[in-house]
Protein backbone atom coordinates (compact mmCIF):
# COMPACT_ATOMS: atom_id res chain seq x y z
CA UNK A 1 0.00 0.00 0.00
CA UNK A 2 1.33 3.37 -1.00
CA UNK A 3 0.03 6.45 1.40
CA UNK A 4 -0.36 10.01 0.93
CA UNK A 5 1.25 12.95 2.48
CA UNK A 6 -1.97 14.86 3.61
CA UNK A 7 -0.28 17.68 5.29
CA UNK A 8 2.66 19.10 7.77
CA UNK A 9 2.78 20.10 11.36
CA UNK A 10 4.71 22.85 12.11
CA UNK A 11 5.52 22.88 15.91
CA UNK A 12 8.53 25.00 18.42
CA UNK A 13 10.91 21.96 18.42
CA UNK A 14 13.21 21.36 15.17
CA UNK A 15 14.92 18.82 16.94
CA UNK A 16 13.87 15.67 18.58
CA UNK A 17 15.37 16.46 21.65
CA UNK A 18 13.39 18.09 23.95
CA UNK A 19 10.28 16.70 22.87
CA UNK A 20 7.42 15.26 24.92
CA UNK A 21 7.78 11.49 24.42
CA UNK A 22 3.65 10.82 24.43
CA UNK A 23 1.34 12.96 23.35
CA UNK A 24 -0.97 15.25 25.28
CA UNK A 25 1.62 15.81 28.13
CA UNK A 26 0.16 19.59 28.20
CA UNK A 27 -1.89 21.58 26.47
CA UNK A 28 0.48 24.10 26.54
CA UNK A 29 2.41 22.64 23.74
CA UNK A 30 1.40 23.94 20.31
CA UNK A 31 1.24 22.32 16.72
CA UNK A 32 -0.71 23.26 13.60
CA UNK A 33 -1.42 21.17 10.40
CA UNK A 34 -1.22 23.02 6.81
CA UNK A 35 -2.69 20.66 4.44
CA UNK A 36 -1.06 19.85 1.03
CA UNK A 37 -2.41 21.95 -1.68
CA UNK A 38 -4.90 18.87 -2.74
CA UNK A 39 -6.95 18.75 0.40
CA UNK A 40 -6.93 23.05 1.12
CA UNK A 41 -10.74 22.28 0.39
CA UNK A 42 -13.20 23.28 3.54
CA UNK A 43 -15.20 20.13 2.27
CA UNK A 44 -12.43 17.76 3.48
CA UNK A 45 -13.05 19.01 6.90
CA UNK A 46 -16.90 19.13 7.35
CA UNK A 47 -18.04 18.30 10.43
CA UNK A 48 -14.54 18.29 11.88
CA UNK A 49 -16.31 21.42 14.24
CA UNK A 50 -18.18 19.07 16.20
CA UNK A 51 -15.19 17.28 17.79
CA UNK A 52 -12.34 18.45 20.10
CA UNK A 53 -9.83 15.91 19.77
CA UNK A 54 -8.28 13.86 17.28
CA UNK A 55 -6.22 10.89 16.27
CA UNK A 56 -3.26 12.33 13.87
CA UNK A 57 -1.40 9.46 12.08
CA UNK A 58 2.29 10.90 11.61
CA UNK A 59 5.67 9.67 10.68
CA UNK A 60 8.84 9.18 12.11
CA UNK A 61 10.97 11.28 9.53
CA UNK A 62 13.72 11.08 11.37
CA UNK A 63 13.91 7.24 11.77
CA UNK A 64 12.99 5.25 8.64
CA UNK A 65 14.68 2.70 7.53
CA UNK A 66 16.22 1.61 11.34
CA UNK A 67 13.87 -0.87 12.31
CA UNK A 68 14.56 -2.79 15.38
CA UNK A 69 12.91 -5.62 16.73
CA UNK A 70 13.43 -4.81 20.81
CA UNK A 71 14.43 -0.91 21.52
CA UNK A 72 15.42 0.54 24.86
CA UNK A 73 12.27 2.81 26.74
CA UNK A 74 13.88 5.90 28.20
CA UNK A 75 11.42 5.65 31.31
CA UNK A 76 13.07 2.27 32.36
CA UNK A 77 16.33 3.97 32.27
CA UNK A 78 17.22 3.05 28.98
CA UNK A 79 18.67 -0.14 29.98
CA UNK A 80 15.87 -2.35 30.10
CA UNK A 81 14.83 -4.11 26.32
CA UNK A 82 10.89 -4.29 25.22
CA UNK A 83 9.65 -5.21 22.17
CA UNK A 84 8.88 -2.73 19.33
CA UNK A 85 5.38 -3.71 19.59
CA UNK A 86 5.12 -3.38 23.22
CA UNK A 87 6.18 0.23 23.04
CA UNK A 88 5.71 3.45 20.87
CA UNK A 89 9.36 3.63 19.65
CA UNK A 90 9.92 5.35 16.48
CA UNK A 91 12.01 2.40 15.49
CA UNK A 92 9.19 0.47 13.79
CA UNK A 93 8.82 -1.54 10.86
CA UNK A 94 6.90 1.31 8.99
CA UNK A 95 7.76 4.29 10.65
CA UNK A 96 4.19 5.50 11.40
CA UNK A 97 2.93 6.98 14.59
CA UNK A 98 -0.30 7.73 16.14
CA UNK A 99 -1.61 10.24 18.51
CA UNK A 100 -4.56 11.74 20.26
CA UNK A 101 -4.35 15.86 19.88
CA UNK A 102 -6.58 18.24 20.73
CA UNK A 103 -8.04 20.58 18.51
CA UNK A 104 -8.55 24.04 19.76
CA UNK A 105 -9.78 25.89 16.31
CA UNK A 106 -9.94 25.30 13.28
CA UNK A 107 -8.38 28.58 11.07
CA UNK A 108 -9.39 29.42 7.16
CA UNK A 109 -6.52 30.92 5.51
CA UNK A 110 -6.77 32.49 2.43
CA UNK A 111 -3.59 31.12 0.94
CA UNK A 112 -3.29 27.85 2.90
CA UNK A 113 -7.21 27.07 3.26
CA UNK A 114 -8.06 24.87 6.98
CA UNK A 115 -5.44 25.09 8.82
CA UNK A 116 -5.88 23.02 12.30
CA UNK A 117 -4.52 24.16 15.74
CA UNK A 118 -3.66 21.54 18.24
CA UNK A 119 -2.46 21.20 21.58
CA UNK A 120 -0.77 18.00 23.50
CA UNK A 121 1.72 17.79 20.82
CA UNK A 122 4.39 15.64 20.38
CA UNK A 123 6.04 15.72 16.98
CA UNK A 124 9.14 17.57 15.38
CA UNK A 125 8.01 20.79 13.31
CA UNK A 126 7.53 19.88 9.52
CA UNK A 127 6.45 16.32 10.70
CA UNK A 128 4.54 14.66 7.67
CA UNK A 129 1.05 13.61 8.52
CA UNK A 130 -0.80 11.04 6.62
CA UNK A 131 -4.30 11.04 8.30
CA UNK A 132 -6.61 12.35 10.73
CA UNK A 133 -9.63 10.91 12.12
CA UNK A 134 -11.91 12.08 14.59
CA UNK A 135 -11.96 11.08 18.42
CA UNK A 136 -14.82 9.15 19.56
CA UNK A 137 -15.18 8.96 23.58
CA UNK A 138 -18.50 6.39 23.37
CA UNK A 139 -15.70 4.08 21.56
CA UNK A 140 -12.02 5.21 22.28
CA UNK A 141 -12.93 6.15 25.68
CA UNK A 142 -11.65 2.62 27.60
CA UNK A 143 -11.75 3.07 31.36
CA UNK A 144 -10.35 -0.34 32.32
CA UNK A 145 -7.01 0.12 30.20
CA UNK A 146 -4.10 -1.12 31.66
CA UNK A 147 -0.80 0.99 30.93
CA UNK A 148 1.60 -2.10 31.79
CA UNK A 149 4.88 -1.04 32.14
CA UNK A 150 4.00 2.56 31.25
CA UNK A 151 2.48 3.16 34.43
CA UNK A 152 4.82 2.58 36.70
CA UNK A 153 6.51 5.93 35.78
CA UNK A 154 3.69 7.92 34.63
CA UNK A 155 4.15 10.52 37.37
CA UNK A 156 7.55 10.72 36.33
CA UNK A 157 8.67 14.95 36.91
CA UNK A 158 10.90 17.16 36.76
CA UNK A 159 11.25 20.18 39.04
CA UNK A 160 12.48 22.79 36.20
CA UNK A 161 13.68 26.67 37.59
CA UNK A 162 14.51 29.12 35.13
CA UNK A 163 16.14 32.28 36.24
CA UNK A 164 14.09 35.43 36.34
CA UNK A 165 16.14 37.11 34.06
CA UNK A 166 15.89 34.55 31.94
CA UNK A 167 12.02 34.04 31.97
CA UNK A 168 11.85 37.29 30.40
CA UNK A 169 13.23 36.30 26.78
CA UNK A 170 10.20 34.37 26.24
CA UNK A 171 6.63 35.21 26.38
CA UNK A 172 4.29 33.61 28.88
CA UNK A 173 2.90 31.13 26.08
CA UNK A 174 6.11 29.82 25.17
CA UNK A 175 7.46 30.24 28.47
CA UNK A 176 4.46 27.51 29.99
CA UNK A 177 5.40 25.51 26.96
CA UNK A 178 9.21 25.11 27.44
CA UNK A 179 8.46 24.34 31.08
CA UNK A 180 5.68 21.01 30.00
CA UNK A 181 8.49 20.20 27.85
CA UNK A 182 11.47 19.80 30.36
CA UNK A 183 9.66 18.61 32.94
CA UNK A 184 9.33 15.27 30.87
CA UNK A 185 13.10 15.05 31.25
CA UNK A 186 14.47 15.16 27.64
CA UNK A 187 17.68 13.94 28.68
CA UNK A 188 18.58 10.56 26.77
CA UNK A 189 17.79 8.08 29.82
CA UNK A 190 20.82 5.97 29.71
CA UNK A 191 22.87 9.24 30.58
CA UNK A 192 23.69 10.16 33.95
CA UNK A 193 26.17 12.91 34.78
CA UNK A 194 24.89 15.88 37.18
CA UNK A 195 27.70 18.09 35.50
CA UNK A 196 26.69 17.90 31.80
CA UNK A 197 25.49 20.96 30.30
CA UNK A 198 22.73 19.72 27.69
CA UNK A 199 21.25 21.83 25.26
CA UNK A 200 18.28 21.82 22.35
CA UNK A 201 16.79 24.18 20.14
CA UNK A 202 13.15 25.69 20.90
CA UNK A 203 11.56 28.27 18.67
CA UNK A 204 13.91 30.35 18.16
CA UNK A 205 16.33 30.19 20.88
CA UNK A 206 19.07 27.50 21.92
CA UNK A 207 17.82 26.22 25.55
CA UNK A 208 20.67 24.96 28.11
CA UNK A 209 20.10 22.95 31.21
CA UNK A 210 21.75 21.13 33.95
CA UNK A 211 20.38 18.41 35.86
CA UNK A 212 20.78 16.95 39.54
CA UNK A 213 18.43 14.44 40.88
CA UNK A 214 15.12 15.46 39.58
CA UNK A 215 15.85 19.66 39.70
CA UNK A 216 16.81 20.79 36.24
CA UNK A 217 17.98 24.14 35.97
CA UNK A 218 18.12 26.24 32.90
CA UNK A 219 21.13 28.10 32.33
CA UNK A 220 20.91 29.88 29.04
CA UNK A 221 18.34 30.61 26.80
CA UNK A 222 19.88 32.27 23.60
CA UNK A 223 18.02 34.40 21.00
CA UNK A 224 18.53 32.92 17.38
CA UNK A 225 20.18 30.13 18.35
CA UNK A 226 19.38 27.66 15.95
């Protein structure tokens, strides 16, 4: 089966790091689809209105091509092996991904046509998406799900400080968005080394942090960065 490019998210992180590693972590962080020029038609979207979240089927740009058939979850402390299938590593068979966003508004650009605004998202900007189908809570909804390994560390948390002077580069959107973000950790799991400066690129600034124990400390946020 050959699939479609239906459109492209365009989101704050150009890099992987830093990311939220599951979708809707906070609503806090942005993304917005722009539709290839075939589907800028309001018809494609009718009824869309009537529902505030979504499933988004996505790809893993970054990782096709490096399947692997066990892969290391950074929540288990990167040491640990699960199967692909047991996890939602980007190292799958057919790079696809799938997650539940919520959609705050729908926008009708003159140039671009819909253009849908989301929140809870976890995806690179210019991420290609290949479908989008609505969210049904009398079906999706499953109140006796079991998170197996997952939720053992879903209150994982970082306490994240950023200087005063510092909060003041950003404004209080992205500010609360940067925030969501590192308080997922984005530190690759199998590193542990309280003196390592690490550093990723938001918007448009370079972000730097240090880490000891669960406080993470932001050191530097610099304008243009990337």
């Amino acid at each position: 089966m050959n699939i479609k490019k239906i459109g492209t998210l365009k989101t704050d992180f150009p890099t992987k790091f830093g990311l939220p590693r599951q979708s809707g972590i906070s609503e806090n962080i942005k993304a917005k689809l722009i539709f290839e020029p075939e589907f800028r038609d309001e018809s494609c979207i009718r009824g869309l209105e009537g529902f505030n979240y979504v499933w988004v089927i996505w790809g893993f740009s970054e990782c096709e091509g490096r399947y692997q058939k066990t892969v290391r979850p950074p929540r288990l402390g990167g040491n640990k092996r699960m199967g692909v299938f047991a996890t939602r590593s980007p190292f799958r068979p057919n790079s696809l991904a799938l997650s539940c966003l919520k959609l705050e508004k729908i926008e009708i650009d003159k140039s671009l046509g819909p253009v849908l605004h989301f929140s809870g998202a976890d995806m690179m900007d210019n991420t290609p998406v290949y479908d989008i189908k609505p969210y049904v809570p009398h079906a999706d909804l499953k109140t006796d799900a079991i998170g197996g390994f997952a939720d053992s560390v879903a209150e994982y948390k970082l306490n994240v400080t950023i200087p005063q002077h510092l909060k003041s580069t950003l404004s209080e959107a992205k500010l609360n968005e940067l925030i969501d973000a590192l308080r997922e950790d984005p530190r690759p799991a199998y590193i542990e080394n309280d003196e390592r400066v690490y550093g990723f690129y938001f918007d448009k600034y370079e972000i730097k942090f240090t880490v000891q124990g669960k406080s993470l400390t932001v050191t530097e946020i610099i304008p243009n960065g990337k």
